[in-house]
PDB file of N, CA and C in Angstrom:
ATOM      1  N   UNK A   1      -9.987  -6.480 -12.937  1.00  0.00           N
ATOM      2  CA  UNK A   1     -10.475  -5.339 -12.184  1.00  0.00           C
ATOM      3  C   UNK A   1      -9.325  -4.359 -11.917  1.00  0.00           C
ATOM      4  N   UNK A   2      -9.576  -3.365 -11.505  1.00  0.00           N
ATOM      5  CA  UNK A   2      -8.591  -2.021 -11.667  1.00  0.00           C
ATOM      6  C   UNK A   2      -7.954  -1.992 -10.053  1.00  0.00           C
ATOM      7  N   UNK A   3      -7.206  -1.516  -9.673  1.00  0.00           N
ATOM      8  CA  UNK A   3      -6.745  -1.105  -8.810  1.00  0.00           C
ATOM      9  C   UNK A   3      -7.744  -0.143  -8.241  1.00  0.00           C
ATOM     10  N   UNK A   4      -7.296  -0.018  -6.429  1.00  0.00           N
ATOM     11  CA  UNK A   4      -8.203   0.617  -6.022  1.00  0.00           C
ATOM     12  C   UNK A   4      -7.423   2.818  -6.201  1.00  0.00           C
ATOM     13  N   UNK A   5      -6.368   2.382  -5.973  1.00  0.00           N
ATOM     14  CA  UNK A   5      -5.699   3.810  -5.367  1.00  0.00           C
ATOM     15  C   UNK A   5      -4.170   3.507  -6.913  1.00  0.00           C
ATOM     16  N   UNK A   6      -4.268   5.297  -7.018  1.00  0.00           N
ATOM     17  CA  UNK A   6      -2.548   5.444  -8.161  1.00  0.00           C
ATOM     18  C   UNK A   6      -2.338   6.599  -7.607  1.00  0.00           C
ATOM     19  N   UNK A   7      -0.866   6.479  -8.334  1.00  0.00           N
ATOM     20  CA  UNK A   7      -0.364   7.594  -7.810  1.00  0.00           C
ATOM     21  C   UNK A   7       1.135   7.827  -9.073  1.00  0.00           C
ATOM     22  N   UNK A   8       0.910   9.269  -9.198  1.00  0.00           N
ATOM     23  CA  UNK A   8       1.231   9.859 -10.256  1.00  0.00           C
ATOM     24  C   UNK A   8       2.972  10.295 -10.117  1.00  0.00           C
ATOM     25  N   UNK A   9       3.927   9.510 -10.141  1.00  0.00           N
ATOM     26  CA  UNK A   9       5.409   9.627 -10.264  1.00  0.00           C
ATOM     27  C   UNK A   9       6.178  10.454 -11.249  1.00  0.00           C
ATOM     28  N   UNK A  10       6.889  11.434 -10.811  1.00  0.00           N
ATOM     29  CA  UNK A  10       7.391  12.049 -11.900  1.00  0.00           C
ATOM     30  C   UNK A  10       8.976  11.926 -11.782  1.00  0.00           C
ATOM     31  N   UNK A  11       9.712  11.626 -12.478  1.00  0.00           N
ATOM     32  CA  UNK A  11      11.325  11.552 -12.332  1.00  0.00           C
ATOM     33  C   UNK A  11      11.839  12.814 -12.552  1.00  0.00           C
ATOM     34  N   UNK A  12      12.531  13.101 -11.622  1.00  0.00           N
ATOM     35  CA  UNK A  12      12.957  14.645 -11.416  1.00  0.00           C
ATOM     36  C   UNK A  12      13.975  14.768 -12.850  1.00  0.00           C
ATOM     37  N   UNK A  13      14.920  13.428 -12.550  1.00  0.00           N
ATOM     38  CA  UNK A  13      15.999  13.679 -13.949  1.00  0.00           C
ATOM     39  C   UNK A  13      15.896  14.026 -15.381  1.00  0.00           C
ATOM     40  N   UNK A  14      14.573  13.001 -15.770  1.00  0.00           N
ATOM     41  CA  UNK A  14      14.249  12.801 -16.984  1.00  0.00           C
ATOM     42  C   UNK A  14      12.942  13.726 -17.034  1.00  0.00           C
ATOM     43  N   UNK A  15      12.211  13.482 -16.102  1.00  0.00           N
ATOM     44  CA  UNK A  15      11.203  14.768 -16.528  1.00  0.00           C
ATOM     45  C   UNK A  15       9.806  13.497 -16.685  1.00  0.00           C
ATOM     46  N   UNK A  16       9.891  12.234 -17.192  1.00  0.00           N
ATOM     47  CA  UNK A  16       8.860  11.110 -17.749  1.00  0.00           C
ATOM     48  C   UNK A  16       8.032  10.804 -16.313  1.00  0.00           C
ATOM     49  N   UNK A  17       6.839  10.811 -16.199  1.00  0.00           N
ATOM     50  CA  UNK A  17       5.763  10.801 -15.646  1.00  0.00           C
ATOM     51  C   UNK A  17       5.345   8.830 -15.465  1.00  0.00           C
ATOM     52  N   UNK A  18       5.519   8.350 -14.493  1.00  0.00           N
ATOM     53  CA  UNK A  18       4.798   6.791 -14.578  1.00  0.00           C
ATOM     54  C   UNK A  18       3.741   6.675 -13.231  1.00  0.00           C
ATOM     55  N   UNK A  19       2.777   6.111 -13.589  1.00  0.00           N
ATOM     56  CA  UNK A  19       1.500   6.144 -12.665  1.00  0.00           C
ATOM     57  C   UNK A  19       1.843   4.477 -12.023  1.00  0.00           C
ATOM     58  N   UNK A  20       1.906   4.657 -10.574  1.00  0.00           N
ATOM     59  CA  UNK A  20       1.677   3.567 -10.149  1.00  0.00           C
ATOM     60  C   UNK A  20       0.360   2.957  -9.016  1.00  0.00           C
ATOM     61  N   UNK A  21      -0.052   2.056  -9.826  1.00  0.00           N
ATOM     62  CA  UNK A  21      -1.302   1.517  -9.250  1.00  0.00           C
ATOM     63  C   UNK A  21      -1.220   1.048  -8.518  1.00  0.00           C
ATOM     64  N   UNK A  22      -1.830   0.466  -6.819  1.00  0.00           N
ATOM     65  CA  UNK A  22      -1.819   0.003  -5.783  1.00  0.00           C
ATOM     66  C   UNK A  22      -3.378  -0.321  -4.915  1.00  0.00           C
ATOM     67  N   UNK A  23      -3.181  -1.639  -4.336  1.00  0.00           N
ATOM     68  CA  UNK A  23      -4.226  -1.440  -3.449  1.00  0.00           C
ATOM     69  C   UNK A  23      -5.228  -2.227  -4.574  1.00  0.00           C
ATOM     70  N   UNK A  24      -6.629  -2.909  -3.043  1.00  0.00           N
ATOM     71  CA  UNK A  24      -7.245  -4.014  -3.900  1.00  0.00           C
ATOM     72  C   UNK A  24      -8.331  -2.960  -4.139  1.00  0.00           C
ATOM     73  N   UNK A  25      -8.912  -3.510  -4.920  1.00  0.00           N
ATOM     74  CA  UNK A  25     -10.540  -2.975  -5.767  1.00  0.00           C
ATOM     75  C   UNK A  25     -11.838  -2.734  -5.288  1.00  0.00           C
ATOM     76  N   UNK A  26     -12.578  -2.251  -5.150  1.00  0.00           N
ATOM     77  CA  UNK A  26     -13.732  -2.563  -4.527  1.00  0.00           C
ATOM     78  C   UNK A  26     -14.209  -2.151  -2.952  1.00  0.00           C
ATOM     79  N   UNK A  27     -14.422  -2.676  -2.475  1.00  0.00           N
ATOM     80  CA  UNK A  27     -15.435  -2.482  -1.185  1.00  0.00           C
ATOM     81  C   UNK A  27     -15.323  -3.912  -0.204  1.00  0.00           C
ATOM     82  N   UNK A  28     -15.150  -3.437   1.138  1.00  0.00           N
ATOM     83  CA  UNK A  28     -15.387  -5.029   2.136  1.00  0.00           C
ATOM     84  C   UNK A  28     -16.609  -5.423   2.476  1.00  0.00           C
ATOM     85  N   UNK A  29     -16.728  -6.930   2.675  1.00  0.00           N
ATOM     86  CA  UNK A  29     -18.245  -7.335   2.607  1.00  0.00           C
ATOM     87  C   UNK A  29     -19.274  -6.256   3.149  1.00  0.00           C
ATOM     88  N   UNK A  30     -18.662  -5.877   4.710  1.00  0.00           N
ATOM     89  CA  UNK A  30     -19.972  -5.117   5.459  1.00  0.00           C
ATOM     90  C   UNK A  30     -20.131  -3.671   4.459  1.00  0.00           C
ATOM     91  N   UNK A  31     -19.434  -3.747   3.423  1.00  0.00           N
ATOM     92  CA  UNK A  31     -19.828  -2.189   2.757  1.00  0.00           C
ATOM     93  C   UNK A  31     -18.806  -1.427   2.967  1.00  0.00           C
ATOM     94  N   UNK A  32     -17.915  -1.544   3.604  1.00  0.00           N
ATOM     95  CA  UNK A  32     -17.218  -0.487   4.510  1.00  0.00           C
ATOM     96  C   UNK A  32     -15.966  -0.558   3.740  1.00  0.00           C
ATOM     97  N   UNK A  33     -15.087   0.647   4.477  1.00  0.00           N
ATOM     98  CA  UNK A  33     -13.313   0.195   3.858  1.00  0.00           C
ATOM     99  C   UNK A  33     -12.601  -0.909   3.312  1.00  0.00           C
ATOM    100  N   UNK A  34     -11.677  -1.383   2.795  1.00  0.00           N
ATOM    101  CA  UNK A  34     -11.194  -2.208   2.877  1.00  0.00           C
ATOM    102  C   UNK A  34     -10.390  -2.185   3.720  1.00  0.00           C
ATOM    103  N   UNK A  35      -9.299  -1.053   4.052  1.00  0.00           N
ATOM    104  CA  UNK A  35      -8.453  -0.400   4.767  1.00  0.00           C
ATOM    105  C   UNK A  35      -8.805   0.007   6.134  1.00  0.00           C
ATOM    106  N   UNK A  36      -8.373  -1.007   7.165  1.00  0.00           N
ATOM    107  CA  UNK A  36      -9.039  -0.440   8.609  1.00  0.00           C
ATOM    108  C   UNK A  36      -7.740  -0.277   8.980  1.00  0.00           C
ATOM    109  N   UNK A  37      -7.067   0.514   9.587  1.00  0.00           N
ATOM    110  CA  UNK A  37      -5.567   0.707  10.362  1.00  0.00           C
ATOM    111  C   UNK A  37      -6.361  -0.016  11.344  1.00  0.00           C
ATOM    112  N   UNK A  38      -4.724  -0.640  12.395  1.00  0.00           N
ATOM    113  CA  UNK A  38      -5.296  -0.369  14.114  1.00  0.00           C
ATOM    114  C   UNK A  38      -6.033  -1.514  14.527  1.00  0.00           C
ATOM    115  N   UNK A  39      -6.508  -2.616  12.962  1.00  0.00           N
ATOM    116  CA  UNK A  39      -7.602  -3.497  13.628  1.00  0.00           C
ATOM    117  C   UNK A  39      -6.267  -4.826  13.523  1.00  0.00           C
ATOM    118  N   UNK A  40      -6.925  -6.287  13.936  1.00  0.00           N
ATOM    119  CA  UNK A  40      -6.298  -7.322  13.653  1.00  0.00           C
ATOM    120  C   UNK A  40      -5.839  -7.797  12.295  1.00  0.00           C
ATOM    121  N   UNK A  41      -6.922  -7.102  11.535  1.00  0.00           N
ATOM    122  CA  UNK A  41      -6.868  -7.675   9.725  1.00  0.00           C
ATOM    123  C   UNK A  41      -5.483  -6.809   9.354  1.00  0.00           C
ATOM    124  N   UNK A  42      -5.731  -5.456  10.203  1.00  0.00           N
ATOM    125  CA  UNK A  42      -4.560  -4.515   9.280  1.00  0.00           C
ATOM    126  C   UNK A  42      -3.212  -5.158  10.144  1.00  0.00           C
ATOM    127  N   UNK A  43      -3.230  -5.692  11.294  1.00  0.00           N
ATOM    128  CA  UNK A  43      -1.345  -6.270  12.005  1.00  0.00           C
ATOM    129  C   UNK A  43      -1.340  -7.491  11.043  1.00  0.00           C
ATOM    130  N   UNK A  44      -2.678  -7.924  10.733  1.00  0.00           N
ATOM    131  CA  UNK A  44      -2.139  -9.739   9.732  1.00  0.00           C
ATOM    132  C   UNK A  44      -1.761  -8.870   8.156  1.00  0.00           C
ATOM    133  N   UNK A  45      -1.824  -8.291   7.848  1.00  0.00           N
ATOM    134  CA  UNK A  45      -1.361  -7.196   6.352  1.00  0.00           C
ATOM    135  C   UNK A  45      -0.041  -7.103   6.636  1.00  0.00           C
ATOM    136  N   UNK A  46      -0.157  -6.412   7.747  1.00  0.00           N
ATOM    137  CA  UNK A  46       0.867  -5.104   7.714  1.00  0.00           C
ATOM    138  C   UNK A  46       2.505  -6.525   7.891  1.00  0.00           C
ATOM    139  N   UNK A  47       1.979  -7.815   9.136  1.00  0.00           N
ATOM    140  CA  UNK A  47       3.083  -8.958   9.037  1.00  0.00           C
ATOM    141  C   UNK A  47       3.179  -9.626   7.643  1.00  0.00           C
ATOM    142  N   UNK A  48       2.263  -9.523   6.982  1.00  0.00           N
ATOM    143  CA  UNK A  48       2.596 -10.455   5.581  1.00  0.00           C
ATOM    144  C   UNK A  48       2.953  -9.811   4.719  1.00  0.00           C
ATOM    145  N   UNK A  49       2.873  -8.298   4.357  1.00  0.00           N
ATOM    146  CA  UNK A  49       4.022  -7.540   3.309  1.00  0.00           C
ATOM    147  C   UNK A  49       4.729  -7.268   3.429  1.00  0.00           C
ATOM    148  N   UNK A  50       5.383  -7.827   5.269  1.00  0.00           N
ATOM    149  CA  UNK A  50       6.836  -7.005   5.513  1.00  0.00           C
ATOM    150  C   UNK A  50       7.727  -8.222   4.952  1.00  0.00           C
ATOM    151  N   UNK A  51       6.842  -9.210   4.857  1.00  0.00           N
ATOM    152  CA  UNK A  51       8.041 -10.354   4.864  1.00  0.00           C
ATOM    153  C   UNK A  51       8.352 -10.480   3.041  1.00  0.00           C
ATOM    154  N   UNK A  52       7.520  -9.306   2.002  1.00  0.00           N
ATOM    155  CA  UNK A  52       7.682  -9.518   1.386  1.00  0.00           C
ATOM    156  C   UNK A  52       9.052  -9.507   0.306  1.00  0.00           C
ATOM    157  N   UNK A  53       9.693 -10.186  -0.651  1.00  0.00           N
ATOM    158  CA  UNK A  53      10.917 -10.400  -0.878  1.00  0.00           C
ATOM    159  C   UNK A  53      11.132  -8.666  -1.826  1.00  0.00           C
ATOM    160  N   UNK A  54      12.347  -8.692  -2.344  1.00  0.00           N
ATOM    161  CA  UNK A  54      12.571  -7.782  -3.342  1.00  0.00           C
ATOM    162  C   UNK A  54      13.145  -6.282  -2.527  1.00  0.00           C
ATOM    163  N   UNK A  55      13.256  -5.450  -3.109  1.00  0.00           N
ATOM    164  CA  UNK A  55      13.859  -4.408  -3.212  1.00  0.00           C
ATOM    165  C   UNK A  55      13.255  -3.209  -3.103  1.00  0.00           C
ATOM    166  N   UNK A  56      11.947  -3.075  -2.541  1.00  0.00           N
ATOM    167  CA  UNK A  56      10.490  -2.428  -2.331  1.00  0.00           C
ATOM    168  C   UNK A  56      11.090  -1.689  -1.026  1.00  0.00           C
ATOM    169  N   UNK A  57      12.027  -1.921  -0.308  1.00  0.00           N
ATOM    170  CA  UNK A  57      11.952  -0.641   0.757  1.00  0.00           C
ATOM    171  C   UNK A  57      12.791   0.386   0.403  1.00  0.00           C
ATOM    172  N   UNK A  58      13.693   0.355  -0.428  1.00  0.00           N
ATOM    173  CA  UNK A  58      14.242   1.269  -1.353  1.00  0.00           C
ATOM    174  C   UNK A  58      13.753   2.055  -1.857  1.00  0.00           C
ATOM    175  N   UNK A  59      12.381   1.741  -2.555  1.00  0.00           N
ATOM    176  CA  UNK A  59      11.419   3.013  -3.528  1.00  0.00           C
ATOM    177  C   UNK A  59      10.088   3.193  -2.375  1.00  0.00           C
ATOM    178  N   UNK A  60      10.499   4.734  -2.163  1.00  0.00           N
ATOM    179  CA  UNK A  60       9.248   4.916  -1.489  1.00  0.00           C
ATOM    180  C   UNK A  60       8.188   4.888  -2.194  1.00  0.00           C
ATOM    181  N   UNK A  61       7.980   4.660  -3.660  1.00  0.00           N
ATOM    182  CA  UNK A  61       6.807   5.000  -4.393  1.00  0.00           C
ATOM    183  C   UNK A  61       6.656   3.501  -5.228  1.00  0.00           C
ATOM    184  N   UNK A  62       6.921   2.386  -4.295  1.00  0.00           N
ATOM    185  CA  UNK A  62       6.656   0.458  -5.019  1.00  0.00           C
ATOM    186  C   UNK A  62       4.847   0.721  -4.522  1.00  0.00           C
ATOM    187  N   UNK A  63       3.999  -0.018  -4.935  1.00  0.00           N
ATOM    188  CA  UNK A  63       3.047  -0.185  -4.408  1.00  0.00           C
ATOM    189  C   UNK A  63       3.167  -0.880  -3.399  1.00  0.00           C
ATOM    190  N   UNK A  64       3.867  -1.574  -2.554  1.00  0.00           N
ATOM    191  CA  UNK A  64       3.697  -2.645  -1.338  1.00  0.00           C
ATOM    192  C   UNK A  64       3.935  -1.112  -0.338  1.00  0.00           C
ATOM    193  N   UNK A  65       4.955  -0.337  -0.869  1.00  0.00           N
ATOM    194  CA  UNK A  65       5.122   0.933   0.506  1.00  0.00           C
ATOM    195  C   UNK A  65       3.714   1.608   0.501  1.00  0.00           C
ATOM    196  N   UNK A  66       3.235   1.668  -0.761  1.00  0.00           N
ATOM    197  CA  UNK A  66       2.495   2.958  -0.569  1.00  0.00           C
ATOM    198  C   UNK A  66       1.224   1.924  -0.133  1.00  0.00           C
ATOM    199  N   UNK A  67       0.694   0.796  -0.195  1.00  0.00           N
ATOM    200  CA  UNK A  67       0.089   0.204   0.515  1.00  0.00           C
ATOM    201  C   UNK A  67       0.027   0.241   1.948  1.00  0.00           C
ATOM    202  N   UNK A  68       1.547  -0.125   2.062  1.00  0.00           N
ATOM    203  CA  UNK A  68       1.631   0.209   3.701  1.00  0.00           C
ATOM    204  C   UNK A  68       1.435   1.192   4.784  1.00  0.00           C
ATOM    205  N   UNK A  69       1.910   2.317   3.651  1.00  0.00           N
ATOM    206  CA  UNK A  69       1.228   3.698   4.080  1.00  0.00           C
ATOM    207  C   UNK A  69      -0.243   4.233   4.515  1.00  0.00           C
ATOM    208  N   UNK A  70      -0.956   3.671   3.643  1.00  0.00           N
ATOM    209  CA  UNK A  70      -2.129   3.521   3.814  1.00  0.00           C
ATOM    210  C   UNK A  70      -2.846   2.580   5.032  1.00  0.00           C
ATOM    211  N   UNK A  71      -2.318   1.804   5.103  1.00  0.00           N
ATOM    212  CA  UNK A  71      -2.546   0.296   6.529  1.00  0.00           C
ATOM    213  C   UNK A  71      -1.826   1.026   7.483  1.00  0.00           C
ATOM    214  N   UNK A  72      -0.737   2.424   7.168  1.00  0.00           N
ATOM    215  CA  UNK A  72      -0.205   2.906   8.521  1.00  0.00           C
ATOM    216  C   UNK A  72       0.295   1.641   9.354  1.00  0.00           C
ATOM    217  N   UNK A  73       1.438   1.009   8.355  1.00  0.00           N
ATOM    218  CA  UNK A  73       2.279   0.275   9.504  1.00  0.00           C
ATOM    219  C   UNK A  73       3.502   0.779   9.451  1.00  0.00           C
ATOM    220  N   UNK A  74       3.553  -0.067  10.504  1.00  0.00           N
ATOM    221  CA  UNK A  74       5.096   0.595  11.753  1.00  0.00           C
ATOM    222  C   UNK A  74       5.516  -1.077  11.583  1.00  0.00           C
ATOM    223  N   UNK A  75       6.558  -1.511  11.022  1.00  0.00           N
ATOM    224  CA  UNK A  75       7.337  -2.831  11.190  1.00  0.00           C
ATOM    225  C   UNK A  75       6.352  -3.939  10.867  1.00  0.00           C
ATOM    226  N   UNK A  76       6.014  -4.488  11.777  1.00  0.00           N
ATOM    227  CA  UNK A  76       4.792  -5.960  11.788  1.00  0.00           C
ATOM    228  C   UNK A  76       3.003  -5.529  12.547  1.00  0.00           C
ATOM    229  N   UNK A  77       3.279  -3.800  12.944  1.00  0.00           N
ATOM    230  CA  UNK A  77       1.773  -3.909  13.372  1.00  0.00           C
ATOM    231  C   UNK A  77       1.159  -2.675  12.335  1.00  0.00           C
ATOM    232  N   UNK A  78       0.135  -2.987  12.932  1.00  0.00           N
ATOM    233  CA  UNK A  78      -0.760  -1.266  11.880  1.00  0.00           C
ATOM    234  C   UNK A  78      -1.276  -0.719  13.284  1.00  0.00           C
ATOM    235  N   UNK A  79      -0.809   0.623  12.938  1.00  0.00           N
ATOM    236  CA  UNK A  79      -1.173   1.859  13.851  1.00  0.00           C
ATOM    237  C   UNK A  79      -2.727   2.486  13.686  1.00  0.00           C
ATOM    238  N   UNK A  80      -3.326   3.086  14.827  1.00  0.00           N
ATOM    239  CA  UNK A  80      -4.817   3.723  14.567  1.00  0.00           C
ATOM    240  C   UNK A  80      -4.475   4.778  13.486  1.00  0.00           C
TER     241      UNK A  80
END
């Protein structure tokens, strides 16, 4: 299945264009967002990708940031 959300990167140096995909697929059971800021589901997200390993807070444009962006977290909680 495809990603839900991309986003279109362009390297200023080289000029080469790379699309990065992010974010799950689909729809949440009740129909609704997957993405709720502000609720309990988005502080249990927003604590389990901070702890994630690697070199992702460096590129503002990794999918785990631009995920986070979206969940609108601040450290270990998600904001309204």
């Amino acid at each position: 299945m495809e990603k839900r959300f991309k986003k279109v990167v362009k390297n200023p140096e080289t000029g080469r264009t790379k699309t990065v995909r992010y974010g799950q697929a689909g729809k949440a059971k009740d129909g609704g967002d997957r993405i709720r800021p502000g609720t309990k589901k988005g502080d249990a997200y927003c604590a389990r990708s901070a702890e994630i390993k690697g070199d992702w807070k460096d590129d503002p444009n990794s999918p785990n940031n631009l995920s986070r962006k979206k969940w609108k977290c601040r450290g270990k909680k998600s904001m309204k």
